[in-house]
N, C-alpha and C. Protein backbone atom coordinates (compact mmCIF):
# COMPACT_ATOMS: atom_id res chain seq x y z
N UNK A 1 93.21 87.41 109.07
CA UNK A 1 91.98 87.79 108.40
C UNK A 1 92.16 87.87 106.89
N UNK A 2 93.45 88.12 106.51
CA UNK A 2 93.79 88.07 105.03
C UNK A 2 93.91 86.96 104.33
N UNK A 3 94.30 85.69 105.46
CA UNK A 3 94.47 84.25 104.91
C UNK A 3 93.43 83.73 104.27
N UNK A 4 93.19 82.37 103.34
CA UNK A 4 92.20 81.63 102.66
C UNK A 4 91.11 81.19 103.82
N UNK A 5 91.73 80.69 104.98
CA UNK A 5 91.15 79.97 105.83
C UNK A 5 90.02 81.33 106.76
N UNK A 6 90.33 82.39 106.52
CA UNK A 6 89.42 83.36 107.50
C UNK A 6 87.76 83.38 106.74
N UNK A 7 87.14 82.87 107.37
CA UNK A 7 85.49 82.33 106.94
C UNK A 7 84.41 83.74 106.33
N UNK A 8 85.12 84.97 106.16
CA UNK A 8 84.38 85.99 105.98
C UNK A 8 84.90 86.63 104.76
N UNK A 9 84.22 87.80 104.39
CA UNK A 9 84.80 88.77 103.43
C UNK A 9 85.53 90.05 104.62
N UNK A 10 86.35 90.36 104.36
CA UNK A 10 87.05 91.53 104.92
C UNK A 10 86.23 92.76 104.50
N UNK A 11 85.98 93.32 103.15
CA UNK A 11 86.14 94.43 102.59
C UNK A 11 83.82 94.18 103.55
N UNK A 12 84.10 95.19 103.80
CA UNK A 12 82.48 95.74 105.05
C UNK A 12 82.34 95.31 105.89
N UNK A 13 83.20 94.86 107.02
CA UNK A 13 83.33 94.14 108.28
C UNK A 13 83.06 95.59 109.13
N UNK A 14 82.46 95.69 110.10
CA UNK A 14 82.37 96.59 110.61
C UNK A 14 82.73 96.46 112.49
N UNK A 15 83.54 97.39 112.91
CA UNK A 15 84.44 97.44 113.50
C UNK A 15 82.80 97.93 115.16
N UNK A 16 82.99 96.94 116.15
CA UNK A 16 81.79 97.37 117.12
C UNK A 16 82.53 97.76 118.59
N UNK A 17 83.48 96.93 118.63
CA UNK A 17 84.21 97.19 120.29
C UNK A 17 86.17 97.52 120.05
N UNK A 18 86.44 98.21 120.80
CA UNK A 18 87.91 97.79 121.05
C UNK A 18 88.08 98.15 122.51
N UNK A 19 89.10 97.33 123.32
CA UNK A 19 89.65 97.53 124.31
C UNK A 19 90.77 97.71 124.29
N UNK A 20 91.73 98.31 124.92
CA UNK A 20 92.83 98.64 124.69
C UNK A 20 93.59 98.89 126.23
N UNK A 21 94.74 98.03 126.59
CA UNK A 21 95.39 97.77 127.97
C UNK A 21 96.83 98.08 127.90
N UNK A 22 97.46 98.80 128.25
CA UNK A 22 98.98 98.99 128.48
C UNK A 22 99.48 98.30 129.80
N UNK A 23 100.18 97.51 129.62
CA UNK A 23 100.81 96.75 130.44
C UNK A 23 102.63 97.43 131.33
N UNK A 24 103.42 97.82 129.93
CA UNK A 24 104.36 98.34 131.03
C UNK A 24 104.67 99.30 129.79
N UNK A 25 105.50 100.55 130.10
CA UNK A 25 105.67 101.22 128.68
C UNK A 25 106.61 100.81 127.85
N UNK A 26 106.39 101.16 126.66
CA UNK A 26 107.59 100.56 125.61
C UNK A 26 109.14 101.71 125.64
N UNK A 27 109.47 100.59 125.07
CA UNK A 27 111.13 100.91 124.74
C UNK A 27 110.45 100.95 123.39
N UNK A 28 111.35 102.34 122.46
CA UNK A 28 111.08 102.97 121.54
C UNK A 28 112.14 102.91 120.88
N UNK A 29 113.48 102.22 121.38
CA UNK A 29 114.08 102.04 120.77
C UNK A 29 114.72 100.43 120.81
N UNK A 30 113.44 99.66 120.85
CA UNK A 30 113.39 97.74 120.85
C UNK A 30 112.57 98.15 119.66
N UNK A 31 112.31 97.04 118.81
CA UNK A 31 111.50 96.36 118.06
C UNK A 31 110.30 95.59 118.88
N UNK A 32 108.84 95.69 118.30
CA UNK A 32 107.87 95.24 118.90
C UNK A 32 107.03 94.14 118.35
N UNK A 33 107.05 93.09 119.10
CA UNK A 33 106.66 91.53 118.38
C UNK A 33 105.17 91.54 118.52
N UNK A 34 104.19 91.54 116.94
CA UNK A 34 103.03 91.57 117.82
C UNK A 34 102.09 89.75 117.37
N UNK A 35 101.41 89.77 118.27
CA UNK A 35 101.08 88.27 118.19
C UNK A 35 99.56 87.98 117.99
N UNK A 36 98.70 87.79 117.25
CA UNK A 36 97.11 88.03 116.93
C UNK A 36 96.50 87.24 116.63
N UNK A 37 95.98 86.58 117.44
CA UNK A 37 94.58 85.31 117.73
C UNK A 37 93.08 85.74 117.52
N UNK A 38 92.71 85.12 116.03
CA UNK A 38 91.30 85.04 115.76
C UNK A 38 90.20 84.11 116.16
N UNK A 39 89.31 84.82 116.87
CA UNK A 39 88.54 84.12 117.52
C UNK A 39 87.22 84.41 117.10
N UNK A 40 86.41 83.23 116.04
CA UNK A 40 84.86 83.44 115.48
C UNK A 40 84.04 82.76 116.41
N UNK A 41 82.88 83.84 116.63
CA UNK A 41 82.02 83.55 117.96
C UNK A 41 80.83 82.95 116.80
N UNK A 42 79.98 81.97 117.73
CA UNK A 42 78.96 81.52 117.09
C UNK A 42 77.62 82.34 116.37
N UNK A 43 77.04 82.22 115.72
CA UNK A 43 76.16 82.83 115.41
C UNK A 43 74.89 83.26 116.20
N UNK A 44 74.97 84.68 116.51
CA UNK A 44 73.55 84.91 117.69
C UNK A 44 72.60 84.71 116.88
N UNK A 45 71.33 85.25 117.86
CA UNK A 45 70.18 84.55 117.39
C UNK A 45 69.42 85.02 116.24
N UNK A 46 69.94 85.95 115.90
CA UNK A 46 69.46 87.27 114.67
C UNK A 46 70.20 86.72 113.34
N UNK A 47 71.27 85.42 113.74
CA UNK A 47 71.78 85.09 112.44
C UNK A 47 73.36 86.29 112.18
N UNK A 48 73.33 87.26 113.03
CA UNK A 48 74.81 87.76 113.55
C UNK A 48 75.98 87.43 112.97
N UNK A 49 77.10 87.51 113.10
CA UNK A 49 78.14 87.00 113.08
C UNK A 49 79.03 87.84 113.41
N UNK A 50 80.28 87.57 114.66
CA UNK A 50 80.94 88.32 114.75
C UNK A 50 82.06 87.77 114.78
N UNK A 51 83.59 88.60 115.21
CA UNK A 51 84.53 87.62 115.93
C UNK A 51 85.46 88.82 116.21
N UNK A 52 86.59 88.11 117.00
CA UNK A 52 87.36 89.05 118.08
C UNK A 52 88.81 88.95 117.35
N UNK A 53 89.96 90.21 117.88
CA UNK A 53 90.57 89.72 117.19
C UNK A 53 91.39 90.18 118.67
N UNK A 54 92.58 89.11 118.92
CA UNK A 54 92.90 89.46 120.60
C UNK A 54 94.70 89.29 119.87
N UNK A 55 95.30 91.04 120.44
CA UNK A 55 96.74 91.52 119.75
C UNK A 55 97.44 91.70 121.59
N UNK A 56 98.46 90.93 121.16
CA UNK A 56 99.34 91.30 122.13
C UNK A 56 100.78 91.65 121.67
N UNK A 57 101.41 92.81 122.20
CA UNK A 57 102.35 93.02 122.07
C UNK A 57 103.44 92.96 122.90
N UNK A 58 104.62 92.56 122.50
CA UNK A 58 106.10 92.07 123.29
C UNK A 58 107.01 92.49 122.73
N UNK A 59 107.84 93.23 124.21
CA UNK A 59 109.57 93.68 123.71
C UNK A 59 110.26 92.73 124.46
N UNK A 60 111.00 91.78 124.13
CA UNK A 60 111.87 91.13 124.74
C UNK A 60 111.23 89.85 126.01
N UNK A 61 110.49 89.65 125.64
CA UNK A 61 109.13 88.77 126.02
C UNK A 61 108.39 88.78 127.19
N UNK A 62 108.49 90.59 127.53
CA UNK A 62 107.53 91.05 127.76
C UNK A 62 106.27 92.02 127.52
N UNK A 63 105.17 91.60 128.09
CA UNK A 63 104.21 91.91 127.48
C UNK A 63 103.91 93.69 127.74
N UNK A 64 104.07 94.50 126.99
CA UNK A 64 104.01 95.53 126.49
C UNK A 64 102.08 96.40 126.46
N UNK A 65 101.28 95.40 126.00
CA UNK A 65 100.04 96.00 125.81
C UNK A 65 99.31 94.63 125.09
N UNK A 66 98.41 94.58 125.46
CA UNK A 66 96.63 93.59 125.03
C UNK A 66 95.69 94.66 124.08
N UNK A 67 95.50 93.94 123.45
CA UNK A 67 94.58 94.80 122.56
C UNK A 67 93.22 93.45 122.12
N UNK A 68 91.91 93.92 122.42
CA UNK A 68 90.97 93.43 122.15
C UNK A 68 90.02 94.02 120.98
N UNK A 69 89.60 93.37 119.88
CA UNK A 69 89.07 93.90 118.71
C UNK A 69 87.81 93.21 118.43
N UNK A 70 86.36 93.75 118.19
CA UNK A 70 85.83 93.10 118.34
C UNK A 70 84.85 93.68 116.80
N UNK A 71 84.80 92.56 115.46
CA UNK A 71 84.26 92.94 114.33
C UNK A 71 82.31 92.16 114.57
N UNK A 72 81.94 93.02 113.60
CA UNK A 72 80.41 92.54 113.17
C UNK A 72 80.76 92.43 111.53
N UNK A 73 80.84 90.81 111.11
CA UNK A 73 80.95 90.13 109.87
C UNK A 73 80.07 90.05 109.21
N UNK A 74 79.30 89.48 109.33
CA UNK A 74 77.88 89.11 108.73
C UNK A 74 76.59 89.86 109.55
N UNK A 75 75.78 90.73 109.05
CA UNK A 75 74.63 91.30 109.77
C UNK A 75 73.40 90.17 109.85
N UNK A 76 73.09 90.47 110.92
CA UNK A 76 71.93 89.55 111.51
C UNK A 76 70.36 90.63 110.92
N UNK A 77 69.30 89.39 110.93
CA UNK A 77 67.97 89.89 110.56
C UNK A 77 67.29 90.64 111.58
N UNK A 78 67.28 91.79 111.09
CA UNK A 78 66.51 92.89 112.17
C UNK A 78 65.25 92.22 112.50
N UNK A 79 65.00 93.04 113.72
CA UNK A 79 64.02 92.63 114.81
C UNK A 79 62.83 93.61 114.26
N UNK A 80 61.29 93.13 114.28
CA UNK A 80 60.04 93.98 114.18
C UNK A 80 60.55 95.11 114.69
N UNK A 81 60.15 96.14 114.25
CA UNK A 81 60.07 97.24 115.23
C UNK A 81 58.68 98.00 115.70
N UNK A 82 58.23 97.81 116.64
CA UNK A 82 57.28 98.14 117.15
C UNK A 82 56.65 99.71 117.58
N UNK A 83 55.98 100.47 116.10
CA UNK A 83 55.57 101.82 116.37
C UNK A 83 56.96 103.00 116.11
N UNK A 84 57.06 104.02 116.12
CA UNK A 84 57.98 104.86 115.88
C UNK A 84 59.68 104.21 116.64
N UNK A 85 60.46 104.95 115.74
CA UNK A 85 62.01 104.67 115.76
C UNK A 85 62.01 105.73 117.27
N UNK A 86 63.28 105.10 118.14
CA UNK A 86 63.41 105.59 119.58
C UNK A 86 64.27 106.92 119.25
N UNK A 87 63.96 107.53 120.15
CA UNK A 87 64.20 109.60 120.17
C UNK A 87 65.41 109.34 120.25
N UNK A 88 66.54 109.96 120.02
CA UNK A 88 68.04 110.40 119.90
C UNK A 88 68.04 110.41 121.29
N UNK A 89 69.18 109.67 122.17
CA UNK A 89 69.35 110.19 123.57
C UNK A 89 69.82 111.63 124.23
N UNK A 90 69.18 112.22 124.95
CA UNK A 90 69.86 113.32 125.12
C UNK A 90 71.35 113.81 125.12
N UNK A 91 72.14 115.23 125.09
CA UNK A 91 73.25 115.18 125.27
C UNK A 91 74.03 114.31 126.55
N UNK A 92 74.82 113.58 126.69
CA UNK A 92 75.14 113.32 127.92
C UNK A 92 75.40 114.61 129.14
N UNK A 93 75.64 114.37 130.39
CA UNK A 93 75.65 115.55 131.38
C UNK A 93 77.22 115.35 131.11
N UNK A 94 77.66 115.89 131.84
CA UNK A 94 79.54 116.11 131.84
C UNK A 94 80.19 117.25 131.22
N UNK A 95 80.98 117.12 131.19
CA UNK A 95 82.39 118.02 130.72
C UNK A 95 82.49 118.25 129.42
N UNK A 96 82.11 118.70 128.44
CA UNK A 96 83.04 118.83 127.36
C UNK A 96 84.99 119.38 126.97
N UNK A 97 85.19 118.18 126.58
CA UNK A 97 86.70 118.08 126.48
C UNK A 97 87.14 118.91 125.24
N UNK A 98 86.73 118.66 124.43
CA UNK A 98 86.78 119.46 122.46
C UNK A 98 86.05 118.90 121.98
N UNK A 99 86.23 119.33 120.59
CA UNK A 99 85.75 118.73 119.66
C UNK A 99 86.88 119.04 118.28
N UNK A 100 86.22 118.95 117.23
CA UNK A 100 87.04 118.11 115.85
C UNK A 100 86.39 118.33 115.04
N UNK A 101 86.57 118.87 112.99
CA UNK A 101 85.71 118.68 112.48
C UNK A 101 86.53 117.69 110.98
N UNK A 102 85.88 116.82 111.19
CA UNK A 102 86.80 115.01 110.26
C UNK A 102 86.08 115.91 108.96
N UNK A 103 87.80 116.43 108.03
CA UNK A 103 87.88 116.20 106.89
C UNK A 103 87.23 114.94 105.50
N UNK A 104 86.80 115.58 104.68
CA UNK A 104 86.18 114.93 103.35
C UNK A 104 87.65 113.88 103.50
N UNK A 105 88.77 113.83 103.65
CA UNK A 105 89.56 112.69 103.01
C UNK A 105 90.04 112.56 104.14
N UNK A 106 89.77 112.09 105.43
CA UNK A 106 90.21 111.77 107.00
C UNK A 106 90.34 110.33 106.78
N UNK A 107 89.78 109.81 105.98
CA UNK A 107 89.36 108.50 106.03
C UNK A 107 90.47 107.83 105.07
N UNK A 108 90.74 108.17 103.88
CA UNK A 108 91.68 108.16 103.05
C UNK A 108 93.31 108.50 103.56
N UNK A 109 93.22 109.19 104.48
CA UNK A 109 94.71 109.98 105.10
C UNK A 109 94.85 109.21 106.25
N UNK A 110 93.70 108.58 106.78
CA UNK A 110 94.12 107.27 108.43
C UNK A 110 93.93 106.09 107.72
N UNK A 111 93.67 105.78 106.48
CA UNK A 111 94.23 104.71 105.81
C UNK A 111 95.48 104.42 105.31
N UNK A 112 95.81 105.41 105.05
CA UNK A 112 97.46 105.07 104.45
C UNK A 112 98.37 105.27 106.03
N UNK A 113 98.22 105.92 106.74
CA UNK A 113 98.76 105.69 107.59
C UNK A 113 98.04 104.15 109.00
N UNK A 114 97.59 103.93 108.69
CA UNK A 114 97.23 102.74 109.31
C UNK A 114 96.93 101.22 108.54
N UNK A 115 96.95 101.55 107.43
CA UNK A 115 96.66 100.21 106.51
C UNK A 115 95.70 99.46 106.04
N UNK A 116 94.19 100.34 106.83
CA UNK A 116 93.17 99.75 106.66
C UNK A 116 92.40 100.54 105.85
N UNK A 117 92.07 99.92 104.02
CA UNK A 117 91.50 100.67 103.46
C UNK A 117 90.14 99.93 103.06
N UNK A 118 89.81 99.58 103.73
CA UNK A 118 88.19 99.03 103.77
C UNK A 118 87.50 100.83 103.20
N UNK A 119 86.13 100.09 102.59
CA UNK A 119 86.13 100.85 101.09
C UNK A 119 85.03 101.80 101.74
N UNK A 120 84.72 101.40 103.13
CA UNK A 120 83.40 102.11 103.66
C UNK A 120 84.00 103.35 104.35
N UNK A 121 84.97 103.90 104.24
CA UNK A 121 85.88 104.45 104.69
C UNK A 121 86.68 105.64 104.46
N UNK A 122 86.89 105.37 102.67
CA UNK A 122 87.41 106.11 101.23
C UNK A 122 86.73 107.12 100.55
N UNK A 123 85.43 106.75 99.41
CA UNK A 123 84.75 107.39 98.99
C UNK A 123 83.25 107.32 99.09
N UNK A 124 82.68 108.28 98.50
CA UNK A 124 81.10 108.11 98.84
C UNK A 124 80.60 107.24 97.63
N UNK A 125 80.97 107.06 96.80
CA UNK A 125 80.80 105.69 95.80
C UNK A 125 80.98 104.75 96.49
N UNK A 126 82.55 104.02 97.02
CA UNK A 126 82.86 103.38 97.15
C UNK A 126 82.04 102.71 99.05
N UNK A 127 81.05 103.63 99.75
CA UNK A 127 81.16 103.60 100.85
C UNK A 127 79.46 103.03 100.20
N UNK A 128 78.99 103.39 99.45
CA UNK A 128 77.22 103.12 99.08
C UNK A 128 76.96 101.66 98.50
N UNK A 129 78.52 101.26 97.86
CA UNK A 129 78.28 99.83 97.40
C UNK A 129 78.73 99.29 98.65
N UNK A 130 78.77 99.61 99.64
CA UNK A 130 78.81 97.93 101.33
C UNK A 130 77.65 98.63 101.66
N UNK A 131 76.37 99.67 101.33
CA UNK A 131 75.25 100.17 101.77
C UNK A 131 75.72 101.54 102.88
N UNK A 132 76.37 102.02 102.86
CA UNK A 132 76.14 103.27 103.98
C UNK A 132 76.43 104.39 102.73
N UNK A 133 75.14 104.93 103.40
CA UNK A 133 74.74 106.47 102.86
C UNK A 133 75.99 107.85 102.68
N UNK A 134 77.10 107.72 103.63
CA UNK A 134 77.95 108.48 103.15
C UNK A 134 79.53 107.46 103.83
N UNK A 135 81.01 107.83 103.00
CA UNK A 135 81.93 107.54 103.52
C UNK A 135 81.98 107.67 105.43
N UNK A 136 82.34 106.81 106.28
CA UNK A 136 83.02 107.18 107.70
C UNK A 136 84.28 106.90 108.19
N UNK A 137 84.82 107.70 109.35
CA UNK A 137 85.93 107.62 110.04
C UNK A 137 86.15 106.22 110.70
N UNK A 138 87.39 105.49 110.59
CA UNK A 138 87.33 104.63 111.32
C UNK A 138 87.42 104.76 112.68
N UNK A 139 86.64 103.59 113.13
CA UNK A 139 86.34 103.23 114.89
C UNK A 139 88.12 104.23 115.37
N UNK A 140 88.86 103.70 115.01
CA UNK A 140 90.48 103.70 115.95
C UNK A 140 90.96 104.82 115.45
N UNK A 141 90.47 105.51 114.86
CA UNK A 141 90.60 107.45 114.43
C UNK A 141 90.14 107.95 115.49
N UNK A 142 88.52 107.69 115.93
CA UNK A 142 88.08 108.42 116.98
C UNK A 142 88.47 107.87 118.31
N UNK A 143 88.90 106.53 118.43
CA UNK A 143 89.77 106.32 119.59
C UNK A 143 90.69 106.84 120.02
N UNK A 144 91.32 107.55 118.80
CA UNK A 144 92.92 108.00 119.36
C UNK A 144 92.75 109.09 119.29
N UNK A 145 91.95 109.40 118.44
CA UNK A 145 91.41 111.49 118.99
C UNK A 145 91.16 111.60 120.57
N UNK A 146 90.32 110.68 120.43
CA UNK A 146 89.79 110.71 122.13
C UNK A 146 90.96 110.81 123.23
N UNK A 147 91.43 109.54 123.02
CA UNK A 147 92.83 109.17 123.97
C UNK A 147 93.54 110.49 123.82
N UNK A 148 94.05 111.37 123.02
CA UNK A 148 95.13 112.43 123.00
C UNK A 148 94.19 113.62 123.74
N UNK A 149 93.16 113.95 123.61
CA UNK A 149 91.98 115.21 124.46
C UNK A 149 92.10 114.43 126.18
N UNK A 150 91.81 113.20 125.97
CA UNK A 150 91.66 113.05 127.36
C UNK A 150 93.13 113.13 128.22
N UNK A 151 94.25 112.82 127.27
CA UNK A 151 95.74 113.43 128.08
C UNK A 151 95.94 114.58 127.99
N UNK A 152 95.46 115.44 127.68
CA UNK A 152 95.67 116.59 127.16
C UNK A 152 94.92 117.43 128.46
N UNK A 153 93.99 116.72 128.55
CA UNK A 153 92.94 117.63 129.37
C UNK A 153 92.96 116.90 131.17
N UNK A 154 93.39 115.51 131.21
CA UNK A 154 93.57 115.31 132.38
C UNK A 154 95.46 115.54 132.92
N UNK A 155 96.00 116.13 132.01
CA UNK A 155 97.37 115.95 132.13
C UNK A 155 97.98 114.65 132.52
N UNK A 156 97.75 113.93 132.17
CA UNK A 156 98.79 112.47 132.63
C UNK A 156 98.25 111.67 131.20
N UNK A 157 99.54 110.34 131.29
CA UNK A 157 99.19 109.04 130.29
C UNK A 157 98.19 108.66 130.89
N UNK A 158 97.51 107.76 129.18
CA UNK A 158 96.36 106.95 129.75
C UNK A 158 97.14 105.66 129.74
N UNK A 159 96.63 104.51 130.73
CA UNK A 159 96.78 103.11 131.24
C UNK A 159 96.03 102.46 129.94
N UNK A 160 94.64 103.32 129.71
CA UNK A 160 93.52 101.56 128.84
C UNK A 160 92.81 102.77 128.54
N UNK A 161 92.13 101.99 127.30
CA UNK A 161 90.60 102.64 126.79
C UNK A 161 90.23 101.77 125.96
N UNK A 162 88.52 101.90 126.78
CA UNK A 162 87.66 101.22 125.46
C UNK A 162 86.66 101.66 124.92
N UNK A 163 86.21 101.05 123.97
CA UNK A 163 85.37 102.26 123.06
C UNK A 163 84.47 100.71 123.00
N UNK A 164 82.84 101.10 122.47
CA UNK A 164 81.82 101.11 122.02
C UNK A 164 81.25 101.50 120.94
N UNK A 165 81.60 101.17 120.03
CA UNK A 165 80.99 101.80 118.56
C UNK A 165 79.85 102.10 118.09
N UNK A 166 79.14 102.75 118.83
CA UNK A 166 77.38 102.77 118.41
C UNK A 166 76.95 103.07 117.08
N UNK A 167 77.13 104.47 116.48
CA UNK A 167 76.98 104.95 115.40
C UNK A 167 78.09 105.21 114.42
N UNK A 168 77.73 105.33 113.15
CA UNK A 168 78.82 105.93 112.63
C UNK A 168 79.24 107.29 112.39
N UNK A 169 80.30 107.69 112.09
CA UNK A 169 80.42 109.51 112.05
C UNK A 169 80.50 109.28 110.97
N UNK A 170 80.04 110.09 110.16
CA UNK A 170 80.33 110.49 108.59
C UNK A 170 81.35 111.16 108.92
N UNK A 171 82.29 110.76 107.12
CA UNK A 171 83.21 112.39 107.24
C UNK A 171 82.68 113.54 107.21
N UNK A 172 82.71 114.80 107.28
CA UNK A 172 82.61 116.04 107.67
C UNK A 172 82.03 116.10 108.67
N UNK A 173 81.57 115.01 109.79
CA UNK A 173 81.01 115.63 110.89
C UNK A 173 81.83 116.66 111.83
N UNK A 174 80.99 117.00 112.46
CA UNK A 174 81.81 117.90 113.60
C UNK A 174 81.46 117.08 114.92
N UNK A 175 82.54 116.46 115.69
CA UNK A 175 82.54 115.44 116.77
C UNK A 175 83.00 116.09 118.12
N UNK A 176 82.58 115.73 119.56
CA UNK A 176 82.47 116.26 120.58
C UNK A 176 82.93 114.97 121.42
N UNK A 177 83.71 115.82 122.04
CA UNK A 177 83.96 114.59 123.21
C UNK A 177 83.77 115.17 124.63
N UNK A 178 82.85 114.59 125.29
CA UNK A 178 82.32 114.41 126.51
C UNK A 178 82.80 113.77 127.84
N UNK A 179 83.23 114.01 128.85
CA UNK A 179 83.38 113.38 129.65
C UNK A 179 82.03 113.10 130.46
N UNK A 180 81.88 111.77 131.50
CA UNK A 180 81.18 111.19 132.40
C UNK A 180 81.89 111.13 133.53
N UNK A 181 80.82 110.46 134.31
CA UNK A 181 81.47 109.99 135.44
C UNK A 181 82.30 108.77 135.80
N UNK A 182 83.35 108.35 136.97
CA UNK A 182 83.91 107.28 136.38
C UNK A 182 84.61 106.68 135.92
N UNK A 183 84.98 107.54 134.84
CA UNK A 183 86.48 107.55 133.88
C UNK A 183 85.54 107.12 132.78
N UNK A 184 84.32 107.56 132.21
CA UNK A 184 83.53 107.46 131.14
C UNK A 184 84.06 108.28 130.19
N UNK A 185 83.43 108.21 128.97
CA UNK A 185 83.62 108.99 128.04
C UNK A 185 82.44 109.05 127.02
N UNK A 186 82.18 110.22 125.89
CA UNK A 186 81.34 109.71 125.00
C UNK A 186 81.64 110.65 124.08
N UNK A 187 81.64 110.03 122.67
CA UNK A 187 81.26 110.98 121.50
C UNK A 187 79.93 111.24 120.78
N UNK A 188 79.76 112.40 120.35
CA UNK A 188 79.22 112.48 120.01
C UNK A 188 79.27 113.57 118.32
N UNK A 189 78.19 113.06 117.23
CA UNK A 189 78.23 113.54 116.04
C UNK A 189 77.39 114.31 116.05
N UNK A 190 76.60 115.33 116.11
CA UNK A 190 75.63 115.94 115.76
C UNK A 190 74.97 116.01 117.03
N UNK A 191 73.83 115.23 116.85
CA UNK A 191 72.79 114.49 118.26
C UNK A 191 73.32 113.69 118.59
N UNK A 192 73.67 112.95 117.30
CA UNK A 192 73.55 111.21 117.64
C UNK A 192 75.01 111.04 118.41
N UNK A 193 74.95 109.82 119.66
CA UNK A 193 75.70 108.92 120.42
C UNK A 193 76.67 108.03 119.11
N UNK A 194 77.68 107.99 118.90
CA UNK A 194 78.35 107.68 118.38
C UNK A 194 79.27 106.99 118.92
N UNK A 195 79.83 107.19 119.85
CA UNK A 195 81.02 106.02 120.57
C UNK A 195 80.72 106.62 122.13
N UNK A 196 81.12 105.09 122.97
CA UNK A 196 81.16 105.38 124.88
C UNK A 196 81.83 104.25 124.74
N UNK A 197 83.08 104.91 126.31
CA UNK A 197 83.54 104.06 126.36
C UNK A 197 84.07 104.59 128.36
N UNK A 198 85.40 103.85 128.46
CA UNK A 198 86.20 104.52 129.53
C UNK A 198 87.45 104.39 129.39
N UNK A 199 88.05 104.98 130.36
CA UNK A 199 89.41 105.36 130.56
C UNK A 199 90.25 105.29 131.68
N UNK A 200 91.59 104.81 131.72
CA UNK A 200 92.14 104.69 133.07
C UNK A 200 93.62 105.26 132.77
C-alpha cells in the first residue's frame, strides 16, 4: 500500500471489516514470516472503492494465522435519503462484558505502537482535514480490547474474530462491550452501534 503502484491515497482510507483466524499457536521464540496480498475490488455502484488486504503468517512454513483486512478508499455518492435519518438501534439484549474509557491520546499511543499513523486518528486538526468531526480509535484497538474482555470473561483463548466497523468511536468515548448470542459480539459508544462482530 506504500508502493508507487498502490492506486489510492493511504493517508483517510478507512478501515470497514477485519477477520482474523488462528491456525496453530505460535512459537514465540521462531521468527514470523508475514506474507500480504492486495486485492482492489471493482467499483460498486455508488462509485465506492474498496480493497482487501489478505496477511498470512508462517513459522517454518507453517501457517500460523490468516488475517483478512478489508479498507473503504474512495467514498461512493450517497443515496437520497428519504424523510428523517433512521433512530439509533436499541441497546443490544446480552451480557455486558466491560467497558473502557479511550484516552484524548489512545490514538497517538496505538500508533506508535502499531505503526499506523493515519492522521484521522492523531489530532482533532489533523482528523477535520480527511472531514471527521473529532480524532478516532483505530478499528484494531477496539478489536483487541474486545478479544482480551472476551478471554478474560470466557476464560479460554480465542481461535478467530471478526469485527464490522459500523461507526466510529471518538477518542474520549466511553465503550461497552456486549455479548450476543452465538459467539456474537457488539460495541458500543454512547447509543450508537459501533462495531459487531463474532468469536470462536
Amino acid at each position: 500500500m506504500l508502493g508507487p503502484e498502490f492506486p489510492f491515497r493511504l493517508a483517510g482510507m478507512v478501515h470497514v471489516e477485519n477477520d482474523i483466524r488462528e491456525q496453530q499457536r505460535p512459537d514465540l521464540a521462531l521468527p514470523m514470516e508475514l506474507a500480504t496480498r492486495v486485492v482492489v475490488e471493482p467499483p460498486a455502484e455508488n462509485g465506492a472503492r474498496y480493497c482487501e488486504l489478505l496477511t498470512v503468517g508462517t513459522q517454518q512454513g507453517q501457517t500460523v494465522f490468516e488475517c483478512r483486512s478489508r479498507y473503504l478508499a474512495v467514498r461512493g455518492r450517497r443515496r437520497a435519503e428519504g424523510g428523517a435519518r433512521a433512530a439509533v438501534p436499541p441497546v443490544a439484549e446480552g451480557r455486558a462484558v466491560g467497558e473502557w474509557l479511550l484516552a484524548a491520546d489512545a490514538g497517538r499511543r496505538y500508533a506508535a505502537v502499531s505503526g499506523d499513523w493515519n492522521p484521522i486518528h492523531l489530532w482533532p486538526w489533523s482528523a477535520r482535514l480527511l472531514g471527521m468531526k473529532a480524532p478516532i480509535i483505530h478499528g484494531m484497538h477496539s478489536v483487541a480490547k474486545a478479544c482480551a474482555l472476551l478471554e478474560q470473561a470466557e476464560g479460554r483463548r480465542l481461535g478467530a474474530i471478526s469485527a464490522r466497523f459500523k461507526a466510529p468511536i471518538p477518542l474520549g468515548s466511553q465503550v461497552e462491550l456486549r455479548l450476543g448470542e452465538a459467539g456474537t459480539y457488539q460495541l458500543r459508544a454512547g447509543a450508537a452501534l459501533a462495531v459487531e462482530g463474532s468469536w470462536r
